[in-house]
C-alpha atoms as a PDB file:
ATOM      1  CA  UNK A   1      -8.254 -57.329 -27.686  1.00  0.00           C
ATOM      2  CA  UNK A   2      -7.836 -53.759 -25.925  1.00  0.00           C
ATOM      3  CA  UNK A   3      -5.563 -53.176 -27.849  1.00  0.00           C
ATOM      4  CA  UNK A   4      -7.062 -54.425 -31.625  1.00  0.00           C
ATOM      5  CA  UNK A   5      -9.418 -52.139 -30.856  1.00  0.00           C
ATOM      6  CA  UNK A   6      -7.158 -49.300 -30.008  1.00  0.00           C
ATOM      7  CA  UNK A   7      -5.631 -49.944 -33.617  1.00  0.00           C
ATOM      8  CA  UNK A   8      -9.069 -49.714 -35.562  1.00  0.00           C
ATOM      9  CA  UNK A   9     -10.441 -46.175 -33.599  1.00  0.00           C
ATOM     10  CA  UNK A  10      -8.302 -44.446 -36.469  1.00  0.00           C
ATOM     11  CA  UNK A  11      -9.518 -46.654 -39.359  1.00  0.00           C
ATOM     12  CA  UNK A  12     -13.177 -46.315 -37.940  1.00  0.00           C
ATOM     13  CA  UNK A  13     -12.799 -42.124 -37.630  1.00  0.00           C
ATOM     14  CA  UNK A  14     -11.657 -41.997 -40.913  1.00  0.00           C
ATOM     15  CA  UNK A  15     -14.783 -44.371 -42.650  1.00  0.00           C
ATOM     16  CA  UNK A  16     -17.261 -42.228 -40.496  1.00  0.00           C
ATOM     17  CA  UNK A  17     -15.306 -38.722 -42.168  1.00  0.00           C
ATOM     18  CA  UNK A  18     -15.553 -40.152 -45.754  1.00  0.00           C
ATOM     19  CA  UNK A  19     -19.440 -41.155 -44.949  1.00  0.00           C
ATOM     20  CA  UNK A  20     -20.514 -37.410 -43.709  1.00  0.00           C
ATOM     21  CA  UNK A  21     -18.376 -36.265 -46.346  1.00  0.00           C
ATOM     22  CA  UNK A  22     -20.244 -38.443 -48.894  1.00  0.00           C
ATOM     23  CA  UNK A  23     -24.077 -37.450 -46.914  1.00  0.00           C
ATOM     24  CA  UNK A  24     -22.957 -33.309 -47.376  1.00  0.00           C
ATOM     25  CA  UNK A  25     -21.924 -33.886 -50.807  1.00  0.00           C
ATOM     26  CA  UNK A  26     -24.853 -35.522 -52.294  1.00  0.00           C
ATOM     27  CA  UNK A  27     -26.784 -33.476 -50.106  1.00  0.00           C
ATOM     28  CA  UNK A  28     -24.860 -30.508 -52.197  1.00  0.00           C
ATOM     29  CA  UNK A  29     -25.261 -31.934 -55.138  1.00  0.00           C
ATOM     30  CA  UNK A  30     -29.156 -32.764 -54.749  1.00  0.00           C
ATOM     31  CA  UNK A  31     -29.575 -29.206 -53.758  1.00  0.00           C
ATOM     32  CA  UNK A  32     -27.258 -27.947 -56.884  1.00  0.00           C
ATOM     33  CA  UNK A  33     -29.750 -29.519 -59.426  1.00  0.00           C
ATOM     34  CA  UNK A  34     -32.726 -28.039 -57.396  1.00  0.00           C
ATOM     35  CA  UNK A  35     -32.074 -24.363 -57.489  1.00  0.00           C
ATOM     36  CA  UNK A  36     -29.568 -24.459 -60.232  1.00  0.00           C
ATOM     37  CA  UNK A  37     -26.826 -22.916 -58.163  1.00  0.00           C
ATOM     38  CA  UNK A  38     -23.874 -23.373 -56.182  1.00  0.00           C
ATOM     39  CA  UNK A  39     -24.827 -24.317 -52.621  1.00  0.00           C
ATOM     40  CA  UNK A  40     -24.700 -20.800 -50.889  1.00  0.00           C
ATOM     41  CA  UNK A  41     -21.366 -20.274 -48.459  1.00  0.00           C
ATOM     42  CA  UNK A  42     -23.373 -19.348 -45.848  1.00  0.00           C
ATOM     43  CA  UNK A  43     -24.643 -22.647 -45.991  1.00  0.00           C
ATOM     44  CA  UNK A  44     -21.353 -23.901 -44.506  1.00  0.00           C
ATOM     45  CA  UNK A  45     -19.640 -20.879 -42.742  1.00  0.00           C
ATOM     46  CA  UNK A  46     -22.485 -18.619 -41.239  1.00  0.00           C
ATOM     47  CA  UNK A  47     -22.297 -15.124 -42.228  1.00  0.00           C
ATOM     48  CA  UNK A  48     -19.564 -14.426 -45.151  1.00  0.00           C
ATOM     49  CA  UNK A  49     -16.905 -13.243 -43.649  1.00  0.00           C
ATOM     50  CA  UNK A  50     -14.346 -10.578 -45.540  1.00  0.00           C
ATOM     51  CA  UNK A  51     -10.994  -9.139 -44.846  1.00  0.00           C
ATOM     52  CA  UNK A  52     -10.203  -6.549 -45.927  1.00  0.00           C
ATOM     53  CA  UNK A  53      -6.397  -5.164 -45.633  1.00  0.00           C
ATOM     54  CA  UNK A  54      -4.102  -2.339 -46.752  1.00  0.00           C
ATOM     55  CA  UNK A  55      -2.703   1.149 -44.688  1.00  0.00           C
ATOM     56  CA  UNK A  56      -4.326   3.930 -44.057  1.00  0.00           C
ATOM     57  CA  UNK A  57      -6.913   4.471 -46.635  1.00  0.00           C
ATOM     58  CA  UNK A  58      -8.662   0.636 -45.504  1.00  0.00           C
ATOM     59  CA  UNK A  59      -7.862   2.049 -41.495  1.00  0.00           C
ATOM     60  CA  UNK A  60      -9.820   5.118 -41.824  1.00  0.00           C
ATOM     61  CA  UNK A  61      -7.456   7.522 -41.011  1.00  0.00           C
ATOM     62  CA  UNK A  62      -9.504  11.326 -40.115  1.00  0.00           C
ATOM     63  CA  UNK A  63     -12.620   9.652 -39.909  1.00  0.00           C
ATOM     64  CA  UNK A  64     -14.265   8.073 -37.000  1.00  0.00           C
ATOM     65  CA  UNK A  65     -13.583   3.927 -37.596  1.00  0.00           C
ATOM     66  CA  UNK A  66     -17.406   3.248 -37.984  1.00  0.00           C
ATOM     67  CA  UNK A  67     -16.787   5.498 -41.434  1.00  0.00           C
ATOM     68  CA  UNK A  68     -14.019   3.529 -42.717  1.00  0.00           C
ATOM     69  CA  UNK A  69     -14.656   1.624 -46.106  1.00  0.00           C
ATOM     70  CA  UNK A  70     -14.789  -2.041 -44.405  1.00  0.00           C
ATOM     71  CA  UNK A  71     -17.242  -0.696 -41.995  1.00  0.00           C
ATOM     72  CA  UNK A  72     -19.770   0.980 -44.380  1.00  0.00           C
ATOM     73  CA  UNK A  73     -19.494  -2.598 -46.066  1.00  0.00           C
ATOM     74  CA  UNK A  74     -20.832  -4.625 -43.881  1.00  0.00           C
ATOM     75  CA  UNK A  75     -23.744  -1.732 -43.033  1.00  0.00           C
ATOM     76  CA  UNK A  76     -24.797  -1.324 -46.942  1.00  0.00           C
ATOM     77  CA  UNK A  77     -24.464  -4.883 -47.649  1.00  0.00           C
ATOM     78  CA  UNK A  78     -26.748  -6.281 -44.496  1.00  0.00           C
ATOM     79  CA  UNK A  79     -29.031  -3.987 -45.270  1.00  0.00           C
ATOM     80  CA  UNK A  80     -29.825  -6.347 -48.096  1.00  0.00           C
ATOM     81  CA  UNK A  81     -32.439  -9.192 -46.273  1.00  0.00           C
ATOM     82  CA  UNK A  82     -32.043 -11.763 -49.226  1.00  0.00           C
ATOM     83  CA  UNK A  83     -28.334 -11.733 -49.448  1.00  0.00           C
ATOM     84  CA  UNK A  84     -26.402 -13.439 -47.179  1.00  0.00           C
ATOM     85  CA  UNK A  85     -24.977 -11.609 -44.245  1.00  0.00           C
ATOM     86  CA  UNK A  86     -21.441 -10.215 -44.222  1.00  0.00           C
ATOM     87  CA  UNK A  87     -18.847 -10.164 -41.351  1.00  0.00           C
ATOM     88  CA  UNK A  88     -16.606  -7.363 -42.846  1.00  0.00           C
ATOM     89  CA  UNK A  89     -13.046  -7.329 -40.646  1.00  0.00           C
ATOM     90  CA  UNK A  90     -10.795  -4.203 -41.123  1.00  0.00           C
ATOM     91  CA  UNK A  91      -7.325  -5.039 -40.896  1.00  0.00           C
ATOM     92  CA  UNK A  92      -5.810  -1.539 -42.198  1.00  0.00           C
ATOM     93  CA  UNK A  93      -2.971  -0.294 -40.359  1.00  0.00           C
ATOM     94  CA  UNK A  94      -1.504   2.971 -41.380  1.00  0.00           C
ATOM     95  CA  UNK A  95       1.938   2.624 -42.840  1.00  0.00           C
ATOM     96  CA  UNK A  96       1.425  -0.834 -43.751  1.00  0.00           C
ATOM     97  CA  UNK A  97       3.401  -1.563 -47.145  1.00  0.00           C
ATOM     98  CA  UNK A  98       3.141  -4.610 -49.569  1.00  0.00           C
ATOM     99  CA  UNK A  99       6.256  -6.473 -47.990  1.00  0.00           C
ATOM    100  CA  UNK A 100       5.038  -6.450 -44.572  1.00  0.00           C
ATOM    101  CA  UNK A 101       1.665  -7.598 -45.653  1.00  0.00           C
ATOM    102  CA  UNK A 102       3.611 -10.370 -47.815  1.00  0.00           C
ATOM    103  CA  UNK A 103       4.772 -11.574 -44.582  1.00  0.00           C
ATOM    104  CA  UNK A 104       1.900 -11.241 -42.527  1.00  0.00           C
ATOM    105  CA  UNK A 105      -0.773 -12.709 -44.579  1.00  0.00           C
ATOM    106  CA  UNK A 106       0.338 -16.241 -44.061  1.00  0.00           C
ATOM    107  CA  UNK A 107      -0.869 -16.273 -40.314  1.00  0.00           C
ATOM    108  CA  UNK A 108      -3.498 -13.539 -41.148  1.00  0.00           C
ATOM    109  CA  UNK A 109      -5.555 -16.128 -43.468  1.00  0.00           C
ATOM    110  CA  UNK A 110      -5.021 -18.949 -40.721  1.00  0.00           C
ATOM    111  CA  UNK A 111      -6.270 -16.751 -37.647  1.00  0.00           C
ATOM    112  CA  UNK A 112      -8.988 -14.819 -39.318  1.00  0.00           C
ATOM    113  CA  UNK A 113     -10.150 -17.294 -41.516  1.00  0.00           C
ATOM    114  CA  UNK A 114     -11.614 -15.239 -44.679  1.00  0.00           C
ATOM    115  CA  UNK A 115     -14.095 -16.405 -47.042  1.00  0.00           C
ATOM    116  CA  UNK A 116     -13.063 -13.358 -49.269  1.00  0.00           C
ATOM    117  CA  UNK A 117     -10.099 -11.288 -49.190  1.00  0.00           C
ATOM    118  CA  UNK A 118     -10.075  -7.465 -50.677  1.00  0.00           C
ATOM    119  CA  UNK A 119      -6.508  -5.706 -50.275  1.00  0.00           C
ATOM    120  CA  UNK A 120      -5.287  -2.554 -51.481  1.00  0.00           C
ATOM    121  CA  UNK A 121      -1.434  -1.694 -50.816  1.00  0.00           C
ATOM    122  CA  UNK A 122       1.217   0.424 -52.577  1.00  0.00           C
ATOM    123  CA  UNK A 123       1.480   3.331 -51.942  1.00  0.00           C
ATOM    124  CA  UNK A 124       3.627   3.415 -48.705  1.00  0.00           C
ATOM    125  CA  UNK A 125       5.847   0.779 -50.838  1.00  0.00           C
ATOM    126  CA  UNK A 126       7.658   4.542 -52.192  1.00  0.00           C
ATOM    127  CA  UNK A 127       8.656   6.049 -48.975  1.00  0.00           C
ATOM    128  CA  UNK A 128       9.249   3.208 -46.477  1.00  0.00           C
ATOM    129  CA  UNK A 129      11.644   0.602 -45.770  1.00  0.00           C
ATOM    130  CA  UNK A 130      10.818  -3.158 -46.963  1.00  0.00           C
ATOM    131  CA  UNK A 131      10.590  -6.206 -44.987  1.00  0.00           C
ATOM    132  CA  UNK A 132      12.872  -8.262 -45.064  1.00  0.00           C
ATOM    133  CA  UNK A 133      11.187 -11.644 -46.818  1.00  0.00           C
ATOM    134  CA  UNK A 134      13.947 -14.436 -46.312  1.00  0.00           C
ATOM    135  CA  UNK A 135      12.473 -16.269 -43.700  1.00  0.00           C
ATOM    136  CA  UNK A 136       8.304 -15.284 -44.413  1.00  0.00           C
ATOM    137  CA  UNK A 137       6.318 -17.883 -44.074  1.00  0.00           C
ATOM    138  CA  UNK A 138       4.080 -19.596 -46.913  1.00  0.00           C
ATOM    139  CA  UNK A 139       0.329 -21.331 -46.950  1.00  0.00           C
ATOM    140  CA  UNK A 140      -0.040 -25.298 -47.183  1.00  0.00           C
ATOM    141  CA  UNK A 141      -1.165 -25.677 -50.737  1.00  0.00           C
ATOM    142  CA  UNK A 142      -3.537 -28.681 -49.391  1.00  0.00           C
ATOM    143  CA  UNK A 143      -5.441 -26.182 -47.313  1.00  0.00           C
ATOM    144  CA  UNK A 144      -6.771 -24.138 -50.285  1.00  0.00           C
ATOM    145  CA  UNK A 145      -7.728 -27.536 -52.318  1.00  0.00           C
ATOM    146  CA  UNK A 146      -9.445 -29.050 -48.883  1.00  0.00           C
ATOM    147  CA  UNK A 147     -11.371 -25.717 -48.428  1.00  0.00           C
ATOM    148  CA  UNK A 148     -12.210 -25.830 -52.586  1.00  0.00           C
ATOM    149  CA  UNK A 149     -13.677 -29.777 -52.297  1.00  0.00           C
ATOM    150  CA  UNK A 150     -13.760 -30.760 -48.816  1.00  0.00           C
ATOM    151  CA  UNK A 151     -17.500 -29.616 -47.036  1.00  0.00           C
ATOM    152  CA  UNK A 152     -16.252 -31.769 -43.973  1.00  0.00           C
ATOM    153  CA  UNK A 153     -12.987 -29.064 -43.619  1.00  0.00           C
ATOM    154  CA  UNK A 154     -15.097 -26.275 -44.497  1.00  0.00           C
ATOM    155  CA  UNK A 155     -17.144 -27.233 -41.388  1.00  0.00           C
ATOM    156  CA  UNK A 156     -13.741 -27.342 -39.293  1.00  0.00           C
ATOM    157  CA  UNK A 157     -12.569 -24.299 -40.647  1.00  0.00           C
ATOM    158  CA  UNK A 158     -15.963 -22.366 -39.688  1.00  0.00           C
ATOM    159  CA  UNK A 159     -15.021 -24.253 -36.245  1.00  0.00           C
ATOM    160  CA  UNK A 160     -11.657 -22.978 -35.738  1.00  0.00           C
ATOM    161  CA  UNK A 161     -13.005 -19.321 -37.308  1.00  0.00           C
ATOM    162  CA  UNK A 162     -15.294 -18.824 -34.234  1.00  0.00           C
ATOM    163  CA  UNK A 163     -12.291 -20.153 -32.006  1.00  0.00           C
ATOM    164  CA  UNK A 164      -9.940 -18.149 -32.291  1.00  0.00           C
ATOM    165  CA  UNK A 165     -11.047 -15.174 -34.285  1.00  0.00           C
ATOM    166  CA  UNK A 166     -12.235 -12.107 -32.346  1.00  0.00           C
ATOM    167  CA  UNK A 167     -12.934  -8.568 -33.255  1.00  0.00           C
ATOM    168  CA  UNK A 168      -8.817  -7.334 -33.491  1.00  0.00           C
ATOM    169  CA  UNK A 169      -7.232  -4.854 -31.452  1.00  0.00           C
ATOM    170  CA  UNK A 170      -5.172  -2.228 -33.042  1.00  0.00           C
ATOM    171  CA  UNK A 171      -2.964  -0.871 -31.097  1.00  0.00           C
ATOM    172  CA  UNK A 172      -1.175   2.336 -32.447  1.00  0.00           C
ATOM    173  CA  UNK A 173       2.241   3.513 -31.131  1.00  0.00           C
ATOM    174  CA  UNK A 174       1.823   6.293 -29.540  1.00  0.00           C
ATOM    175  CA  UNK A 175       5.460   7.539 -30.582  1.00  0.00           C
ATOM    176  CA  UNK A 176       4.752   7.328 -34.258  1.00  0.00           C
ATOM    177  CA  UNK A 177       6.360  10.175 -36.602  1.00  0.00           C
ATOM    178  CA  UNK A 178       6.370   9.796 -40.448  1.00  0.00           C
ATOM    179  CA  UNK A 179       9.179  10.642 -40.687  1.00  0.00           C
ATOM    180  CA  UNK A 180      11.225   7.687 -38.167  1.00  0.00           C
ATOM    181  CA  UNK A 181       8.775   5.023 -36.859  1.00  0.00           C
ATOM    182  CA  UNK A 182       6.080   3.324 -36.594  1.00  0.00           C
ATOM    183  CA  UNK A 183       5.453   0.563 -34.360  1.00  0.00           C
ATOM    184  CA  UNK A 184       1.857  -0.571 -34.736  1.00  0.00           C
ATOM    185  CA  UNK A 185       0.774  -3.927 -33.440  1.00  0.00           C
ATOM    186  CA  UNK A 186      -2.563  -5.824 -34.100  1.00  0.00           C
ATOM    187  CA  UNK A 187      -3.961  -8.060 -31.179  1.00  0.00           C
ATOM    188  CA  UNK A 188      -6.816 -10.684 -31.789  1.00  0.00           C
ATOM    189  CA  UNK A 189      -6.749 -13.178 -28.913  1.00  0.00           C
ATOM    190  CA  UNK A 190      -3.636 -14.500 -28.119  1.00  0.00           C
ATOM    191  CA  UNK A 191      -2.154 -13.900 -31.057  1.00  0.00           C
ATOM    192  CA  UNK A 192       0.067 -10.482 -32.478  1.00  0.00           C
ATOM    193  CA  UNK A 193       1.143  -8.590 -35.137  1.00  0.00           C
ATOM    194  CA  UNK A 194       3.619  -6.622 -35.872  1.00  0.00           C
ATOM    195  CA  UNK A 195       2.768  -3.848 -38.041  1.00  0.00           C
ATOM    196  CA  UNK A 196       4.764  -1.035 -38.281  1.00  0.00           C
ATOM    197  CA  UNK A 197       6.579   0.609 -40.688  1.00  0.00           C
ATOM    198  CA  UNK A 198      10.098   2.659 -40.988  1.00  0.00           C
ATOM    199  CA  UNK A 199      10.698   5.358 -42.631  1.00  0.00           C
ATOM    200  CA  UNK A 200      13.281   4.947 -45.846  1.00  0.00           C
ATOM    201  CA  UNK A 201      16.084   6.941 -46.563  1.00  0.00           C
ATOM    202  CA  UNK A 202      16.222   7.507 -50.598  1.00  0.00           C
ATOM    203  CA  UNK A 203      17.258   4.122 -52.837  1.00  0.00           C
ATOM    204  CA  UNK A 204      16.387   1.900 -49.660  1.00  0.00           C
ATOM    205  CA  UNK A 205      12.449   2.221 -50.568  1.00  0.00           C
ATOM    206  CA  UNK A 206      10.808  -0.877 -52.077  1.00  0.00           C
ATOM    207  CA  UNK A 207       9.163   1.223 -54.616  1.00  0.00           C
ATOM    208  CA  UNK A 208       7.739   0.057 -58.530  1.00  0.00           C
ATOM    209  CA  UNK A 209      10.032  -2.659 -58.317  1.00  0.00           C
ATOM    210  CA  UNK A 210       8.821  -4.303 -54.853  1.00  0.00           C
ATOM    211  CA  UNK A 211       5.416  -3.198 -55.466  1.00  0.00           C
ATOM    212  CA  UNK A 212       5.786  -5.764 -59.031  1.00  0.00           C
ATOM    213  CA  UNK A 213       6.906  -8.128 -57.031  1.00  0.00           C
ATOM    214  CA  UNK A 214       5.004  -8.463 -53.618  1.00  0.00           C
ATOM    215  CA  UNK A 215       1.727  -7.971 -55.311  1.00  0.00           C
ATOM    216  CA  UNK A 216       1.878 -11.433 -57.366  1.00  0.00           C
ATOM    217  CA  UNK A 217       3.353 -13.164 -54.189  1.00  0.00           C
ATOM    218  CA  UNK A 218      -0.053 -11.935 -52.064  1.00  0.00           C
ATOM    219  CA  UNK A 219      -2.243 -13.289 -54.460  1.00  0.00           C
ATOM    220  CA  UNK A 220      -0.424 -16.351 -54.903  1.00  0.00           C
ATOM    221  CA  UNK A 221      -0.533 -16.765 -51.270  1.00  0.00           C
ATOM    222  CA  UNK A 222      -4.734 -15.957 -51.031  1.00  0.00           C
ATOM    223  CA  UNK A 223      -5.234 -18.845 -53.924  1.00  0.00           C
ATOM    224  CA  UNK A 224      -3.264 -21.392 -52.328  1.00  0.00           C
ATOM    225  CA  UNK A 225      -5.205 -20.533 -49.265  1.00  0.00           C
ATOM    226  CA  UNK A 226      -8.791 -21.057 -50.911  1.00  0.00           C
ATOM    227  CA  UNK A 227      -9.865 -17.378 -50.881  1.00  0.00           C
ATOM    228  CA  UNK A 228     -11.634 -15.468 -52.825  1.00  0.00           C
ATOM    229  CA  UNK A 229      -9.401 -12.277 -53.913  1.00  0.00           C
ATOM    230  CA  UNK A 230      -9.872  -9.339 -54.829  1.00  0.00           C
ATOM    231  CA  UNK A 231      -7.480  -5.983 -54.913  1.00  0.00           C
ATOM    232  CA  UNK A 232      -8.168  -2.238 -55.270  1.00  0.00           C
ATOM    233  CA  UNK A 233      -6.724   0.927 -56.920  1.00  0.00           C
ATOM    234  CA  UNK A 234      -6.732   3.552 -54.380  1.00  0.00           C
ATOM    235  CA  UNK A 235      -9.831   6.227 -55.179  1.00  0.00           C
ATOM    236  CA  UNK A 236      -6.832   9.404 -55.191  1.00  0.00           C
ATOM    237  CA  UNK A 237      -4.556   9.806 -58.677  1.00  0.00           C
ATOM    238  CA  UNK A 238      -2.321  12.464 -57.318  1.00  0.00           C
ATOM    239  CA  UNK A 239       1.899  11.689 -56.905  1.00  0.00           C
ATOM    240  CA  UNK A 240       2.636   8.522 -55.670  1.00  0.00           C
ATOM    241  CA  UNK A 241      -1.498   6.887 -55.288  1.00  0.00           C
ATOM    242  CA  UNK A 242      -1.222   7.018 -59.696  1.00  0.00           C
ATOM    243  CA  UNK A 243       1.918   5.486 -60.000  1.00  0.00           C
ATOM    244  CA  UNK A 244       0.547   2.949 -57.666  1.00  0.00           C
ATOM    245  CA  UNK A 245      -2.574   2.441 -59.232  1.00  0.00           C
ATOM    246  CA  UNK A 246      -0.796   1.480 -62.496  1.00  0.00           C
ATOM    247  CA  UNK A 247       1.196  -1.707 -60.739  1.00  0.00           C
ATOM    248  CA  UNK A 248      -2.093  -2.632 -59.222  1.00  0.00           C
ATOM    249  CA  UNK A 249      -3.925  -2.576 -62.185  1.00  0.00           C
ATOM    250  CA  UNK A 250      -1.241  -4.262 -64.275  1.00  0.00           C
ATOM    251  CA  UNK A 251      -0.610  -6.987 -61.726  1.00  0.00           C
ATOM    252  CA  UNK A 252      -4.335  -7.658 -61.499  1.00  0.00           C
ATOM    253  CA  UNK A 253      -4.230  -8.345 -65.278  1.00  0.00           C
ATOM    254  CA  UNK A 254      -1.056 -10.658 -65.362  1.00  0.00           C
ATOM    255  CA  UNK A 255      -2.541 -12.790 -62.957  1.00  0.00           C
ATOM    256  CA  UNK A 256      -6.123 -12.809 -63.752  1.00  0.00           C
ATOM    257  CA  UNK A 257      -7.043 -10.966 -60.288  1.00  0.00           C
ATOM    258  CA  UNK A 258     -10.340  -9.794 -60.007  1.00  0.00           C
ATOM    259  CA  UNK A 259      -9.693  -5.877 -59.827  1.00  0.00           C
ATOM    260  CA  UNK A 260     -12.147  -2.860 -58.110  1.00  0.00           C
ATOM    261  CA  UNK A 261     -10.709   0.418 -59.772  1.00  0.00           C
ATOM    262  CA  UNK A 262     -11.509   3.173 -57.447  1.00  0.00           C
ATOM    263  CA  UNK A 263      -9.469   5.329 -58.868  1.00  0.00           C
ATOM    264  CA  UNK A 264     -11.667   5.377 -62.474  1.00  0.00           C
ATOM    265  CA  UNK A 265     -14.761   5.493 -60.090  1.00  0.00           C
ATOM    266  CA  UNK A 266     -13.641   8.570 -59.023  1.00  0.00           C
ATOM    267  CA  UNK A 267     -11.804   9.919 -61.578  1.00  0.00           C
ATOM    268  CA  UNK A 268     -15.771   9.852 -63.118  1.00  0.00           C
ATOM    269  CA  UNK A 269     -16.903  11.624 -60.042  1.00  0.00           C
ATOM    270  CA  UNK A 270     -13.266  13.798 -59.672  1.00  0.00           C
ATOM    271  CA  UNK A 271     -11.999  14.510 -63.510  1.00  0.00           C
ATOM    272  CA  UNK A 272      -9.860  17.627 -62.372  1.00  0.00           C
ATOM    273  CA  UNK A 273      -8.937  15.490 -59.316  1.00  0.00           C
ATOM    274  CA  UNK A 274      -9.597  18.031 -56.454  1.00  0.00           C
ATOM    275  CA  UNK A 275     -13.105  16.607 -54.991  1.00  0.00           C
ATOM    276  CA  UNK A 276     -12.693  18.089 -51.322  1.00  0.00           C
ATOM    277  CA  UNK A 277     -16.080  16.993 -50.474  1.00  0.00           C
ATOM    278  CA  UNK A 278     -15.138  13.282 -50.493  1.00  0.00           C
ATOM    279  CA  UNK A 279     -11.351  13.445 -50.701  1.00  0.00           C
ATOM    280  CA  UNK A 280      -9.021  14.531 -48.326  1.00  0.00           C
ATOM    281  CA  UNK A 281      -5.745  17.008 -49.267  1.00  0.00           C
ATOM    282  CA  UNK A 282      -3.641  14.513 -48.651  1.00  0.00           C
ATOM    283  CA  UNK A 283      -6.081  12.169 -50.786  1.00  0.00           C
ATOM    284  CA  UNK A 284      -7.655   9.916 -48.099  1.00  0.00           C
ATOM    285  CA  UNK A 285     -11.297   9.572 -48.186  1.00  0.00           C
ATOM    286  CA  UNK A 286     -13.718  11.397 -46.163  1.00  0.00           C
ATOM    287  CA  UNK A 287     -16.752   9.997 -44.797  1.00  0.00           C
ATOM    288  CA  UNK A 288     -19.168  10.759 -48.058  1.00  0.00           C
ATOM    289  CA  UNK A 289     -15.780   9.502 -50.327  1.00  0.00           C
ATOM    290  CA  UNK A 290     -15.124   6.005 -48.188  1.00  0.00           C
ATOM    291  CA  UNK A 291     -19.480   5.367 -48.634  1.00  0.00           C
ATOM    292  CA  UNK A 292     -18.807   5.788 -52.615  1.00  0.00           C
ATOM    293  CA  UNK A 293     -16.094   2.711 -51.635  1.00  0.00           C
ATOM    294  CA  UNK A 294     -18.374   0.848 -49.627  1.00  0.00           C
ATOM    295  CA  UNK A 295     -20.941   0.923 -52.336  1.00  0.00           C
ATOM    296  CA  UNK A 296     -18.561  -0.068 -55.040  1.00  0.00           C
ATOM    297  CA  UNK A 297     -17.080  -2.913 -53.220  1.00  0.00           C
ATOM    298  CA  UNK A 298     -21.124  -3.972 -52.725  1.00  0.00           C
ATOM    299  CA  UNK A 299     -21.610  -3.684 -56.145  1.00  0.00           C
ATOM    300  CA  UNK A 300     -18.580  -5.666 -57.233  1.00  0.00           C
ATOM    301  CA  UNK A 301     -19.014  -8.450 -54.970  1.00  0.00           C
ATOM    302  CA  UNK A 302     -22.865  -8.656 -55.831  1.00  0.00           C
ATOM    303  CA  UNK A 303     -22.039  -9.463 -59.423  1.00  0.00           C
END
C-alpha cells in the first residue's frame, strides 16, 4: 500500500501543477479581457529586471559606475510611479568582444535570469583575439517556450532569480595592458566568469567577419531563452565604433532585432562628430553623454 502510494505522489504533483496552471491562466485571461492588455510582467516576476551587456562603453569606463548607462536606467525609469519598476544589472566588462559574450551568455541568461536583454558589442571584435567557440554551450529551446506559455515556470524562474542572483562582482585584473592582457572575472555568488580579453596580433582579430557571425548567434541564443532583446549602435562614429555600427545595424535588420541607434541619436546631437561635452576623445561617453543613453533606452523600451 506504502508503496502504491509512493507511485501516485508523482501523478498527484503533476494534476495539482496543471490545476494552478489552469487557476493563473484563466485568472490571466479574465484579467486580459478586463483591461484590454497583456497581464503586466511584474505581475509574475516583481520588478522587471534588465541586463544589459557589452565592454567598456555599458562598464562605464572614466566615469564613476553610478554614471554608467545601465545605472542612469534604472534611476530615470523608477522615477516613473505608474510604470513598473526596473532592476537594471550592468554586466559590461571592458575588453569584452562578441565571441566571448557568445560563450558566456548561455550561463549568463540562466544565473541572472533577465526579463529583457540590451547588448551592444563590436567594437573590440577589431583588435582582440576571438574565443574559441567549439565547445560553447547553447540554451534548452524548451526553456524559452515554458517561460513564453508556462505562468507556473515563470513563477519558478522568479524563484530561482532571487536564489541565486546577487548584485555581481567585477573584479578587474590589476595587470591589465591593452596592449597583452586582460584577465577580468565577474563573481555573482558562487558562480564566475571569465572575462578577459587578449590582445590580437594583425589577421588573428575576429573583425567584420566574426562580428557577422557572433551577432546572429547572441540573438538566437536570447530567443531560445524567452528574452526580450534588444541591441545598440555605439553613440561614437569615429574608426572602428562606425564600421561597427554598420554590422550592428545590418544584423538587427536580417533578423528582425529590435535595434536602439545611438549612434544617429548622436550624430543629431554631434553632426561634425567632436561633442567633448558628452563624448570622450577616445569616444566613450561622459556622464551628460551616458544620461542621453539612459534616456533613449527609457524611451525605447516605453514604446
Amino acid at each position: 500500500m506504502r508503496w502504491r502510494r509512493l507511485a501516485l505522489l508523482p501523478v498527484g504533483v503533476l494534476v495539482y501543477a496543471l490545476v494552478a496552471e489552469a487557476g493563473l491562466q484563466i485568472a490571466a485571461f479574465f484579467m486580459k479581457r478586463a483591461t484590454r492588455a497583456e497581464m503586466p510582467i511584474a505581475w509574475v516576476t516583481g520588478n522587471v529586471r534588465v541586463l544589459c551587456l557589452g565592454d567598456s562603453n555599458t562598464y562605464g569606463v572614466w566615469v564613476e559606475r553610478n554614471q554608467a548607462y545601465p545605472q542612469q536606467l534604472e534611476a530615470v525609469w523608477n522615477e516613473r510611479t505608474q510604470a513598473p519598476k526596473l532592476e537594471v544589472l550592468n554586466l559590461g566588462v571592458p575588453g569584452t568582444n562578441s565571441s566571448l559574450l557568445v560563450r558566456e551568455l548561455p550561463q549568463m541568461l540562466e544565473t541572472f535570469a533577465p526579463d529583457i536583454l540590451i547588448i551592444m558589442i563590436g567594437v573590440n571584435d577589431y583588435w582582440t583575439l576571438p574565443t574559441p567557440l567549439e565547445d560553447a554551450p547553447g540554451t534548452q529551446p524548451q526553456a524559452g517556450f515554458l517561460m513564453r506559455h508556462s505562468l507556473i515556470y515563470k513563477l519558478y524562474y522568479l524563484f530561482q532569480r532571487g536564489r541565486l542572483a546577487n548584485t555581481p562582482e567585477f573584479i578587474r585584473d590589476p595587470n591589465t595592458k591593452l596592449e597583452g592582457t586582460g584577465k577580468h572575472k565577474v563573481r555573482v555568488g558562487d558562480r564566475e566568469f571569465d572575462m578577459g580579453f587578449a590582445d590580437a596580433q594583425p589577421g588573428q582579430e575576429g573583425g567584420t567577419a566574426g562580428l557577422r557571425k557572433n551577432l546572429p548567434r547572441l540573438v538566437e541564443l536570447a530567443r531560445d531563452a524567452g528574452n526580450s532583446l534588444y541591441v545598440m549602435t555605439y553613440p561614437s562614429r569615429q574608426d572602428y565604433y562606425r564600421v561597427a555600427n554598420e554590422v550592428i545595424a545590418a544584423v538587427a535588420r536580417q533578423t528582425g532585432t529590435p535595434l536602439i541607434d545611438l549612434s544617429a541619436v548622436f550624430a543629431r546631437l554631434c553632426p561634425k562628430q567632436a561633442c567633448p561635452e558628452i563624448l570622450f576623445p577616445d569616444g566613450h561617453p561622459r556622464a551628460p553623454g551616458y544620461r542621453i543613453v539612459a534616456e533613449t533606452v527609457r524611451d525605447r523600451l516605453a514604446r
